[in-house]
PDB file of N, CA and C in Angstrom:
ATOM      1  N   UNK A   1       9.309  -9.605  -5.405  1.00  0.00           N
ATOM      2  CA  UNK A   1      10.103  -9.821  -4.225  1.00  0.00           C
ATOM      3  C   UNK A   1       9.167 -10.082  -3.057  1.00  0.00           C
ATOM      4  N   UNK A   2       9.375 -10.987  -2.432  1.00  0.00           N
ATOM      5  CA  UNK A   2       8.524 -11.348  -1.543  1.00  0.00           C
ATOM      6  C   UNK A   2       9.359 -11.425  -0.339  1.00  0.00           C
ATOM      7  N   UNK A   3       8.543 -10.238   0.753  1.00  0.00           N
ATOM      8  CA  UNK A   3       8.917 -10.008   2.223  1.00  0.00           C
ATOM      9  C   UNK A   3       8.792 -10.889   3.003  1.00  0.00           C
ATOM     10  N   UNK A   4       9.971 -11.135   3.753  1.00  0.00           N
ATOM     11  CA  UNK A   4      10.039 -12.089   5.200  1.00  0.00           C
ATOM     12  C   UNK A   4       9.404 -11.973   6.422  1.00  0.00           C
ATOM     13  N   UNK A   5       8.968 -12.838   7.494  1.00  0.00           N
ATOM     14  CA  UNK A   5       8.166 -11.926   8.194  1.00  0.00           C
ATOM     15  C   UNK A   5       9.110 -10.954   9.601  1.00  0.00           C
ATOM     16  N   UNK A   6       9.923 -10.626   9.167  1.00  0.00           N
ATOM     17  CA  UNK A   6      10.929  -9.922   9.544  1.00  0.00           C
ATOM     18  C   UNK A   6      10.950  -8.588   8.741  1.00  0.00           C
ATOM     19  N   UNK A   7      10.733  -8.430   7.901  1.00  0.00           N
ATOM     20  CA  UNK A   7      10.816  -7.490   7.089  1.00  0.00           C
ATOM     21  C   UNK A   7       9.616  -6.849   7.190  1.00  0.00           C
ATOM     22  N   UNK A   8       8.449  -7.502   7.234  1.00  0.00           N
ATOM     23  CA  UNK A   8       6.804  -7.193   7.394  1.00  0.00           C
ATOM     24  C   UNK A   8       6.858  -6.449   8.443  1.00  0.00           C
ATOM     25  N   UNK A   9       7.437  -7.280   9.542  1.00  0.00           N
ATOM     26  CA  UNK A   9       7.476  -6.706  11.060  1.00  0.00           C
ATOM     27  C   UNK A   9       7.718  -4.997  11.141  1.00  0.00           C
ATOM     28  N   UNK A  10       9.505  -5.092  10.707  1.00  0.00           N
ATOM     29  CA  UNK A  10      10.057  -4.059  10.096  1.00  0.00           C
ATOM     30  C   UNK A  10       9.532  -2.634   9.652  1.00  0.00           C
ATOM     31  N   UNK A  11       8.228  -3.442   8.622  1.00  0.00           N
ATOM     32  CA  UNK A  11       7.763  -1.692   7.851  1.00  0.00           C
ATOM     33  C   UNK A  11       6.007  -1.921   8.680  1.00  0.00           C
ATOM     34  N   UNK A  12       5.597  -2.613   9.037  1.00  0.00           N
ATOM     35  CA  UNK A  12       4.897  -1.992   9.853  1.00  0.00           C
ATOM     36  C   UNK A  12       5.058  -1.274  11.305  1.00  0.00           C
ATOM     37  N   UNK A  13       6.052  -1.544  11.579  1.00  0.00           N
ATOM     38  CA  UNK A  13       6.632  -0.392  12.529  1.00  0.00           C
ATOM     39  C   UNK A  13       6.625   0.775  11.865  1.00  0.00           C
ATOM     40  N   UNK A  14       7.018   1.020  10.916  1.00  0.00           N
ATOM     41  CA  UNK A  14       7.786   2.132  10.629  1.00  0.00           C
ATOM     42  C   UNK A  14       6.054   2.808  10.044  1.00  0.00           C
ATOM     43  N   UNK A  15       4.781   1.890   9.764  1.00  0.00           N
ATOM     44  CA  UNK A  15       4.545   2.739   9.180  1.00  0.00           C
ATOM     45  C   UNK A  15       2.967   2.840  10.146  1.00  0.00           C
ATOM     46  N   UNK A  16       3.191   2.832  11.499  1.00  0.00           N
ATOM     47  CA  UNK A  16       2.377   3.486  12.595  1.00  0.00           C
ATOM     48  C   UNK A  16       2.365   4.695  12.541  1.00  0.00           C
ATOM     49  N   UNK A  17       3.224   5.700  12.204  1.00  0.00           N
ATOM     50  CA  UNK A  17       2.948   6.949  12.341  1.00  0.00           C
ATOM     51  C   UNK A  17       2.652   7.871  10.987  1.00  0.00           C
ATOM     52  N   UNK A  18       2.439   6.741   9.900  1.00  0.00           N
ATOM     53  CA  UNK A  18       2.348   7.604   8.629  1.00  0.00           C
ATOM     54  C   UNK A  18       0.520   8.072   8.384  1.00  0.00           C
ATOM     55  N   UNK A  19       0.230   8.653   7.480  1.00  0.00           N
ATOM     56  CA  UNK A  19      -1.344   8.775   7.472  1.00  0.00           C
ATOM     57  C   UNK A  19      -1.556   8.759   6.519  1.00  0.00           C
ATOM     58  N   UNK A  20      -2.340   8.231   6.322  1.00  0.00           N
ATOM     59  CA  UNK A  20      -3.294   7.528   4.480  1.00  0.00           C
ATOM     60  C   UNK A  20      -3.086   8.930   3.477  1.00  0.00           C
ATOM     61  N   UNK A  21      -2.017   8.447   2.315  1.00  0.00           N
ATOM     62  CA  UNK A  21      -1.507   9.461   1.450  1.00  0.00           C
ATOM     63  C   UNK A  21      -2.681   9.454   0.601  1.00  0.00           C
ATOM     64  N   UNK A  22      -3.247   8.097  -0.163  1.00  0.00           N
ATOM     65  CA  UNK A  22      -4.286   8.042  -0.846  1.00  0.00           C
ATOM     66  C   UNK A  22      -5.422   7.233  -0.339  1.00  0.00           C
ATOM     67  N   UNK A  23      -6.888   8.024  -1.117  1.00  0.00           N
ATOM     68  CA  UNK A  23      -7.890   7.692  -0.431  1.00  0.00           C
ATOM     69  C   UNK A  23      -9.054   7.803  -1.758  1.00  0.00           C
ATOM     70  N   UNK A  24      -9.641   6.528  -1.640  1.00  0.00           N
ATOM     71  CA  UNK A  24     -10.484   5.859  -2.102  1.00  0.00           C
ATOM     72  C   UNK A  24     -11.799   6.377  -2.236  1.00  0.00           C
ATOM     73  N   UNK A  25     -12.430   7.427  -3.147  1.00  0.00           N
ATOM     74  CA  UNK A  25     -13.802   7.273  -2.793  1.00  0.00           C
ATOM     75  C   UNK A  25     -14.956   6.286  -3.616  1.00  0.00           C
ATOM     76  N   UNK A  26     -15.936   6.866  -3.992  1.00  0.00           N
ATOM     77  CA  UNK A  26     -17.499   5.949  -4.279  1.00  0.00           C
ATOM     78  C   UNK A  26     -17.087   5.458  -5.209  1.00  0.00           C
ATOM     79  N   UNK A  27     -15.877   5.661  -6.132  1.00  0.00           N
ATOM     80  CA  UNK A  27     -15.909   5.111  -7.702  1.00  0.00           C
ATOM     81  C   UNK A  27     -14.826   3.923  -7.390  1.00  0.00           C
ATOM     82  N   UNK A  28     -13.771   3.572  -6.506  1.00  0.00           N
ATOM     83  CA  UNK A  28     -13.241   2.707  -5.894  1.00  0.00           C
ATOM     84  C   UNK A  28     -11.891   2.601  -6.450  1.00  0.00           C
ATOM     85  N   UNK A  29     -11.347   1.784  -7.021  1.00  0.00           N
ATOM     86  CA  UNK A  29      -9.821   1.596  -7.389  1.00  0.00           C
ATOM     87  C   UNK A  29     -10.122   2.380  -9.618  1.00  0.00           C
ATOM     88  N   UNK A  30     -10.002   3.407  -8.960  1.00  0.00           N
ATOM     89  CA  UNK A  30     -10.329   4.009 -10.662  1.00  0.00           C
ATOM     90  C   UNK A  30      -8.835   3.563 -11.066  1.00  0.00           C
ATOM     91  N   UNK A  31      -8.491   4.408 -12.554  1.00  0.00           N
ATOM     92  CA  UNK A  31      -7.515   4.781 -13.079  1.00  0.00           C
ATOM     93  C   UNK A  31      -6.754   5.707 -12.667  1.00  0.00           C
ATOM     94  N   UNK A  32      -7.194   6.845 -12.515  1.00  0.00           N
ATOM     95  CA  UNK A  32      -6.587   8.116 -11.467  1.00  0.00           C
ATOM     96  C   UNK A  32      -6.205   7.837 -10.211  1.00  0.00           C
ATOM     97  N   UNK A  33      -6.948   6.928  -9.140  1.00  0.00           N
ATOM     98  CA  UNK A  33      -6.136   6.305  -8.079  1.00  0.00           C
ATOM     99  C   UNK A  33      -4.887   5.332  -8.292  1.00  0.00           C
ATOM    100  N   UNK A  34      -4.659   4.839  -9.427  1.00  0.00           N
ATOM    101  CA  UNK A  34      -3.720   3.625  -9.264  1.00  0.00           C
ATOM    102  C   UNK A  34      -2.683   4.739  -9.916  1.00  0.00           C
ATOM    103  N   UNK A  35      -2.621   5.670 -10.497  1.00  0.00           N
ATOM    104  CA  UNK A  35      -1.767   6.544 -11.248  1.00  0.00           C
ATOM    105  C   UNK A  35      -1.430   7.393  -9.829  1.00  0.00           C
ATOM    106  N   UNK A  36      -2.122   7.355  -8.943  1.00  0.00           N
ATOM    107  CA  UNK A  36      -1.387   8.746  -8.152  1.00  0.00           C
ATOM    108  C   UNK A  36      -0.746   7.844  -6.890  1.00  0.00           C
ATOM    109  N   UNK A  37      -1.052   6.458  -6.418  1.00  0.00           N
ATOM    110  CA  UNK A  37      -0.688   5.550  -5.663  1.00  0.00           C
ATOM    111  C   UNK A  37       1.055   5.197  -6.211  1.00  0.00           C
ATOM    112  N   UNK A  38       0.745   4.976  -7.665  1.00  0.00           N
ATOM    113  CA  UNK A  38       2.007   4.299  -8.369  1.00  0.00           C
ATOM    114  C   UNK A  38       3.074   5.491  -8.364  1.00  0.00           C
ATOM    115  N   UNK A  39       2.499   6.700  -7.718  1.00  0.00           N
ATOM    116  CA  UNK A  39       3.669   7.962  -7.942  1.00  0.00           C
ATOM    117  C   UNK A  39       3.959   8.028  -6.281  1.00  0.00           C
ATOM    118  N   UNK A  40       2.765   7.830  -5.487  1.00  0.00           N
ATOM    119  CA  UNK A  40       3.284   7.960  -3.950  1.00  0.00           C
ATOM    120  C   UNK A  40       3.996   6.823  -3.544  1.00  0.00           C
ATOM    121  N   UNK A  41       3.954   5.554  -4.559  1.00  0.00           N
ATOM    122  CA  UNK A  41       4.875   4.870  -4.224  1.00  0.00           C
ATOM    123  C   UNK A  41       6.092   4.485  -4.876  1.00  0.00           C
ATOM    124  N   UNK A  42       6.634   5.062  -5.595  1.00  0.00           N
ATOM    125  CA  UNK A  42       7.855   5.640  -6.591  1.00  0.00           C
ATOM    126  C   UNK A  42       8.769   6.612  -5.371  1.00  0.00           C
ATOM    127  N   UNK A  43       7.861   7.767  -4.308  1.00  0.00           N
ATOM    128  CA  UNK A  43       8.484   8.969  -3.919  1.00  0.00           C
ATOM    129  C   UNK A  43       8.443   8.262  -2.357  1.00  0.00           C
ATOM    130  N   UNK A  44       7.719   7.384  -2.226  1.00  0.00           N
ATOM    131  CA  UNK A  44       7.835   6.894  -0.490  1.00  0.00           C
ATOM    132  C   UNK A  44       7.734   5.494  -0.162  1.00  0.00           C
ATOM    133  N   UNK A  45       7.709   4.846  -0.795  1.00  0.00           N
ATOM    134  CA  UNK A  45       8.036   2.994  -1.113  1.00  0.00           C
ATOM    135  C   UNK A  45       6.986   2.627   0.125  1.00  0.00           C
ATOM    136  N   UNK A  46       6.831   2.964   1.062  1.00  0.00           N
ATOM    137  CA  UNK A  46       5.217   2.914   1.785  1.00  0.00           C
ATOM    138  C   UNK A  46       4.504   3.887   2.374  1.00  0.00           C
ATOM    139  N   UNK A  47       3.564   3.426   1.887  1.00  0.00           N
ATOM    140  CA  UNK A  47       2.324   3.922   1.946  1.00  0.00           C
ATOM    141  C   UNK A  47       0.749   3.461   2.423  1.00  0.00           C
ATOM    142  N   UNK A  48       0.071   4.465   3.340  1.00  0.00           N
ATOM    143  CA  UNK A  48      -1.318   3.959   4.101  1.00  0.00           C
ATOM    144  C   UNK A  48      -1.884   4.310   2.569  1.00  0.00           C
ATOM    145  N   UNK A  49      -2.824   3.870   2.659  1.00  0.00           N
ATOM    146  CA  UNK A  49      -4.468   3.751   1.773  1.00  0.00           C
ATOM    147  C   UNK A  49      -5.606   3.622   2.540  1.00  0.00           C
ATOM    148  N   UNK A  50      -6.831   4.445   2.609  1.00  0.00           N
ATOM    149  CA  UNK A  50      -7.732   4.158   3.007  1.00  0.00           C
ATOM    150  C   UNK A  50      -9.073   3.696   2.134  1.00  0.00           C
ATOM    151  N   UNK A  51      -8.794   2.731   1.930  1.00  0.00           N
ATOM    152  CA  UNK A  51     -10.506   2.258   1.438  1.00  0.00           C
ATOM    153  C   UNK A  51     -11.509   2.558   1.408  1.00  0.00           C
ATOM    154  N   UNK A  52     -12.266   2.867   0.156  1.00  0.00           N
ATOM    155  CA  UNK A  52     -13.700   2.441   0.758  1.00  0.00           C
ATOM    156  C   UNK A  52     -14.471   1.405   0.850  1.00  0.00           C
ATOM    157  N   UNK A  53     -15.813   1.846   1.138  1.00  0.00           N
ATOM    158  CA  UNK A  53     -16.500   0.055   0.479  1.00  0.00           C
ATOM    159  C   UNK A  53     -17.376  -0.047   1.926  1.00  0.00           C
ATOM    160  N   UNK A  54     -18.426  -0.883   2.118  1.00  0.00           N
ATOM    161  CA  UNK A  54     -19.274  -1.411   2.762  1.00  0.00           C
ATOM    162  C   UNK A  54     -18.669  -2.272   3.448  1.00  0.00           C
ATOM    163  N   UNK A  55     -18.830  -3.501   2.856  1.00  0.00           N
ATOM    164  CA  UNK A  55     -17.991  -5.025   3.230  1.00  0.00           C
ATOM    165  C   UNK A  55     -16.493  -4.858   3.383  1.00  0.00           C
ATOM    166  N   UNK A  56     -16.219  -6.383   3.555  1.00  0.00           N
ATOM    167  CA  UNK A  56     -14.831  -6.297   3.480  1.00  0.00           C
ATOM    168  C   UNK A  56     -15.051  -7.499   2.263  1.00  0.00           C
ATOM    169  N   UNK A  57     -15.697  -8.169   1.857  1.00  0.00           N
ATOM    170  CA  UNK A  57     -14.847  -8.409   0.159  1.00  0.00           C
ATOM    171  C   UNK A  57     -15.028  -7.391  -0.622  1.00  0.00           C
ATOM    172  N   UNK A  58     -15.745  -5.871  -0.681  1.00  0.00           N
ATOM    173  CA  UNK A  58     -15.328  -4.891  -1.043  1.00  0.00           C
ATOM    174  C   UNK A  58     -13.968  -4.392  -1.284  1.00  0.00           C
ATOM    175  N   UNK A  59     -13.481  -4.372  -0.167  1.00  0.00           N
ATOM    176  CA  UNK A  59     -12.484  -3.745   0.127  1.00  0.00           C
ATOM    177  C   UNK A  59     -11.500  -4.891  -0.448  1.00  0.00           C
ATOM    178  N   UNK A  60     -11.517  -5.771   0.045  1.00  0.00           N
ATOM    179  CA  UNK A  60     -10.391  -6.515  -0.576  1.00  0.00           C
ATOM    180  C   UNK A  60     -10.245  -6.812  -1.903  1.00  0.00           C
ATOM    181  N   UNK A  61     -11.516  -6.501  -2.954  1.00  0.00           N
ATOM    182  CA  UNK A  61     -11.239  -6.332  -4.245  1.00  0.00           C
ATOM    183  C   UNK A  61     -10.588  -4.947  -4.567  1.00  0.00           C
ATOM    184  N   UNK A  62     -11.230  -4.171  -4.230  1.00  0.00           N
ATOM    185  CA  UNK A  62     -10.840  -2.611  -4.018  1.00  0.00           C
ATOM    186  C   UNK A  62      -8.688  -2.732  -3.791  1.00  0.00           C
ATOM    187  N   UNK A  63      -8.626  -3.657  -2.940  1.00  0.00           N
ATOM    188  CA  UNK A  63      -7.177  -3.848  -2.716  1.00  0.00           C
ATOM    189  C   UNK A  63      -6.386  -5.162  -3.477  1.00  0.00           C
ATOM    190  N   UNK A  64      -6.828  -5.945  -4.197  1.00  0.00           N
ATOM    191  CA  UNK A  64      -6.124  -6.663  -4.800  1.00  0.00           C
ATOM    192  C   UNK A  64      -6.065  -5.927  -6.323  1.00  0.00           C
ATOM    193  N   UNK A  65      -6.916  -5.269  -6.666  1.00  0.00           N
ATOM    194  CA  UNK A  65      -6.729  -4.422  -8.049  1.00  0.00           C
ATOM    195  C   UNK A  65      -5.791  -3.508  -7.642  1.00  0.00           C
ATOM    196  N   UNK A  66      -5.271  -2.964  -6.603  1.00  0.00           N
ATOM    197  CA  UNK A  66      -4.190  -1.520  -6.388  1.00  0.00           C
ATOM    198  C   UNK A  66      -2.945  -2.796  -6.537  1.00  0.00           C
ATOM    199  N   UNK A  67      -2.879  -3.492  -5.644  1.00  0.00           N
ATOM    200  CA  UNK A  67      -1.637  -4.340  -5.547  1.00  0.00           C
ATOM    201  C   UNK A  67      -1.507  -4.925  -7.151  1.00  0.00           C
ATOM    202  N   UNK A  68      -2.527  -5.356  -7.894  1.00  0.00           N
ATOM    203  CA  UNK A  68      -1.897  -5.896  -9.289  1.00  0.00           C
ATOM    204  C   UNK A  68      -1.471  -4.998  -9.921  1.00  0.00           C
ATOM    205  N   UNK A  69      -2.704  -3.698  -9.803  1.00  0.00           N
ATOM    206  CA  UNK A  69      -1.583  -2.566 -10.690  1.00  0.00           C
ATOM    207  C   UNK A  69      -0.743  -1.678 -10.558  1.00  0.00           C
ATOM    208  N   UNK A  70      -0.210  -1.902  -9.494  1.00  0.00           N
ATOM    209  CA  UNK A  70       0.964  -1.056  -8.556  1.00  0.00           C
ATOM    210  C   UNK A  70       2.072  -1.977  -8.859  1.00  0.00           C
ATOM    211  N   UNK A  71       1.944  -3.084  -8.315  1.00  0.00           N
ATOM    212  CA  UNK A  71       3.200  -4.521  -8.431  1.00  0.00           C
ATOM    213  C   UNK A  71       3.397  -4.361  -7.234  1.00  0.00           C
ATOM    214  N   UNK A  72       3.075  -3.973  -6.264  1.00  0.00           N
ATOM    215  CA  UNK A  72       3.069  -3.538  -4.677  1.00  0.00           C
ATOM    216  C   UNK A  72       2.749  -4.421  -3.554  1.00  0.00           C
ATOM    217  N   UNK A  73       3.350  -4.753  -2.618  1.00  0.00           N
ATOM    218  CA  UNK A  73       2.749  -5.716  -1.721  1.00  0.00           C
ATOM    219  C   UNK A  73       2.161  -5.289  -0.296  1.00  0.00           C
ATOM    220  N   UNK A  74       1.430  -5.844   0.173  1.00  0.00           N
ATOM    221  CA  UNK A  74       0.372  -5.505   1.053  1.00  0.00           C
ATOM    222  C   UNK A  74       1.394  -5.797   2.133  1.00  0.00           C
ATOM    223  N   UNK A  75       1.357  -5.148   3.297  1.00  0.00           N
ATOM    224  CA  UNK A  75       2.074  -5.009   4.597  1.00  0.00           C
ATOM    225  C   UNK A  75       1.094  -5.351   5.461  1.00  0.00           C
ATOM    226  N   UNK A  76       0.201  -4.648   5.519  1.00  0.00           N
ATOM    227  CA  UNK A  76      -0.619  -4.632   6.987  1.00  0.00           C
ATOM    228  C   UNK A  76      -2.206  -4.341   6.189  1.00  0.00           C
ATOM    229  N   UNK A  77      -3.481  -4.286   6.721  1.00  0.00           N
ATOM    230  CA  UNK A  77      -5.064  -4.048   6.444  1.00  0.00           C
ATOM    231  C   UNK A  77      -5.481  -4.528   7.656  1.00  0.00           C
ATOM    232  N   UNK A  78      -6.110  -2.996   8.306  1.00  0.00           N
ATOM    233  CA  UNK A  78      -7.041  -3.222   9.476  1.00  0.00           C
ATOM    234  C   UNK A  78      -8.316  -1.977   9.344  1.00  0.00           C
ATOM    235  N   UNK A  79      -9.207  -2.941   8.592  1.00  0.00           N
ATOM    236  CA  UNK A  79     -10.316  -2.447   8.653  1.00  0.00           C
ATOM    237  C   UNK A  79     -10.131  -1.821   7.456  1.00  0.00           C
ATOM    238  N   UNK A  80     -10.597  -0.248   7.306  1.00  0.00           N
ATOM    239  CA  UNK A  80     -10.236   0.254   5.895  1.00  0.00           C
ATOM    240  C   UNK A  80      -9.272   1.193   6.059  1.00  0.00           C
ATOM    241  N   UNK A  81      -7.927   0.767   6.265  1.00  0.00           N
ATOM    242  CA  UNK A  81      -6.989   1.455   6.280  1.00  0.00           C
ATOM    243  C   UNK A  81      -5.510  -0.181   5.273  1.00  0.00           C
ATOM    244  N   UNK A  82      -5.173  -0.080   4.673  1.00  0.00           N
ATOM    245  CA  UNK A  82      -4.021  -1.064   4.177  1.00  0.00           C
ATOM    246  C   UNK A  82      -2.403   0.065   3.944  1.00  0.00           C
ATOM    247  N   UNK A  83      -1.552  -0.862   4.294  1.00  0.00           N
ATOM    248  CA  UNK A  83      -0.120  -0.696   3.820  1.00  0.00           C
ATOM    249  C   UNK A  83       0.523  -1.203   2.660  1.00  0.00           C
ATOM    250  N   UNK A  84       0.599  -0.792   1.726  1.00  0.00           N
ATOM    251  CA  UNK A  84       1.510  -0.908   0.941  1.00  0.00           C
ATOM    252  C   UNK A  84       3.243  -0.904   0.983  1.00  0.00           C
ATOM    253  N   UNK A  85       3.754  -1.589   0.241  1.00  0.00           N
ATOM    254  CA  UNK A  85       5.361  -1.626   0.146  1.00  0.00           C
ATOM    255  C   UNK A  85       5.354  -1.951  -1.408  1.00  0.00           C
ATOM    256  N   UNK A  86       6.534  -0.885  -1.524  1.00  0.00           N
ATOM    257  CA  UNK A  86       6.907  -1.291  -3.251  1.00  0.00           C
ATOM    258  C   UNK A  86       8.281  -0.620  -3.064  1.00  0.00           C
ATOM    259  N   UNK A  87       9.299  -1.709  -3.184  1.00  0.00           N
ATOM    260  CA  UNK A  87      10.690  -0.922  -3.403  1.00  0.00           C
ATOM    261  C   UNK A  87      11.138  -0.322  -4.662  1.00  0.00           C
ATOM    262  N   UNK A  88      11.767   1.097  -4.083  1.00  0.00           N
ATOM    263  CA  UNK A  88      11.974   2.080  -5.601  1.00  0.00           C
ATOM    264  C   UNK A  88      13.452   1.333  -5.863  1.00  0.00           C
ATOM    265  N   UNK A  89      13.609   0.899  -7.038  1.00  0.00           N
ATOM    266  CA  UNK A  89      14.480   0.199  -7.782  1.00  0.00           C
ATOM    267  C   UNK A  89      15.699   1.116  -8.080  1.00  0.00           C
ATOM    268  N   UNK A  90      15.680   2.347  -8.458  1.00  0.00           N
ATOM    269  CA  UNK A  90      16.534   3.337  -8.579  1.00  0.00           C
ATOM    270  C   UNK A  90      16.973   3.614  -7.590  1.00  0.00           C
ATOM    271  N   UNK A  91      16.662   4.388  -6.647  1.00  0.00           N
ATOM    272  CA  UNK A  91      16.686   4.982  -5.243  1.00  0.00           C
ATOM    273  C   UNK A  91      16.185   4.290  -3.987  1.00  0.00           C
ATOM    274  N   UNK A  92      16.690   3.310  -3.389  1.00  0.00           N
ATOM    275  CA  UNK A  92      15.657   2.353  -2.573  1.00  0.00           C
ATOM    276  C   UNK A  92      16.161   3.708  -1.140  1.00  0.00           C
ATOM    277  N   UNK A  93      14.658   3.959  -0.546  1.00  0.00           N
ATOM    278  CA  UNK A  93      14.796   4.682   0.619  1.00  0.00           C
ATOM    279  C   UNK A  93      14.978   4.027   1.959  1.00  0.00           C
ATOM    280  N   UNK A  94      13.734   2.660   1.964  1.00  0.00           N
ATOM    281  CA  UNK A  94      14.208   2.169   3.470  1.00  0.00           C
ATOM    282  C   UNK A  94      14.809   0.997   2.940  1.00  0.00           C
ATOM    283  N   UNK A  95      15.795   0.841   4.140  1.00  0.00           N
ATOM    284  CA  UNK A  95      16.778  -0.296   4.474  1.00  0.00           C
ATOM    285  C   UNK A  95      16.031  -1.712   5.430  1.00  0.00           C
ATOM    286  N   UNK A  96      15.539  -2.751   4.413  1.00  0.00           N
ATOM    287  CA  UNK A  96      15.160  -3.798   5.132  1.00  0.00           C
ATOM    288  C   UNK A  96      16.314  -4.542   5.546  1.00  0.00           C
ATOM    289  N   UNK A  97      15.362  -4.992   6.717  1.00  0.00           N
ATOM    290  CA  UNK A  97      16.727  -6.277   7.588  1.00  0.00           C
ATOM    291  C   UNK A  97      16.354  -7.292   6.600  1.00  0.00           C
ATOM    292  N   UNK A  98      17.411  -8.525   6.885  1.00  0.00           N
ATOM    293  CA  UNK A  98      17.790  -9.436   5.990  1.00  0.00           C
ATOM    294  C   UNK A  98      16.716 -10.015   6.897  1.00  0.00           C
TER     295      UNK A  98
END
């Protein structure tokens, strides 16, 4: 499902006041991070991440491996902080505008 930029708008509002649920250290997008990401985003459909990494094509590999194995789409990335969105299919919590 691919967000409008109305909808983008939308959950990055909403997600100024949240604080990085999961966080990245030296070993980078392991197995154990994409397993505990894929559960914070099952229980809160978005979610901050803080990165690690030196660079930023670090980081943006670091973040295109969470998004392939999440199925999750990127909202917002400033600096090493990114937003995630993944709507819970069962239980959808936030209400996007059309």
């Amino acid at each position: 499902m691919a967000l409008s930029p109305s909808q983008i708008r939308y959950l990055r509002s909403l997600s100024h006041g949240l604080n990085p649920v999961v966080l990245l250290g030296n070993k980078g997008a392991s197995d154990a991070v994409v397993k505990e990401l894929h559960q914070a985003l099952e229980i809160h459909e978005l979610v901050k991440v803080k990165l690690s990494g030196g660079d930023k094509d670090e980081r943006q590999a670091q973040l295109d491996t969470l998004l392939a194995d999440t199925r999750a789409e990127a909202v917002q990335q400033i600096g090493h902080v990114a937003v995630l969105f993944r709507r819970n299919a069962d239980e959808p919590k936030i209400a996007l505008p059309r």
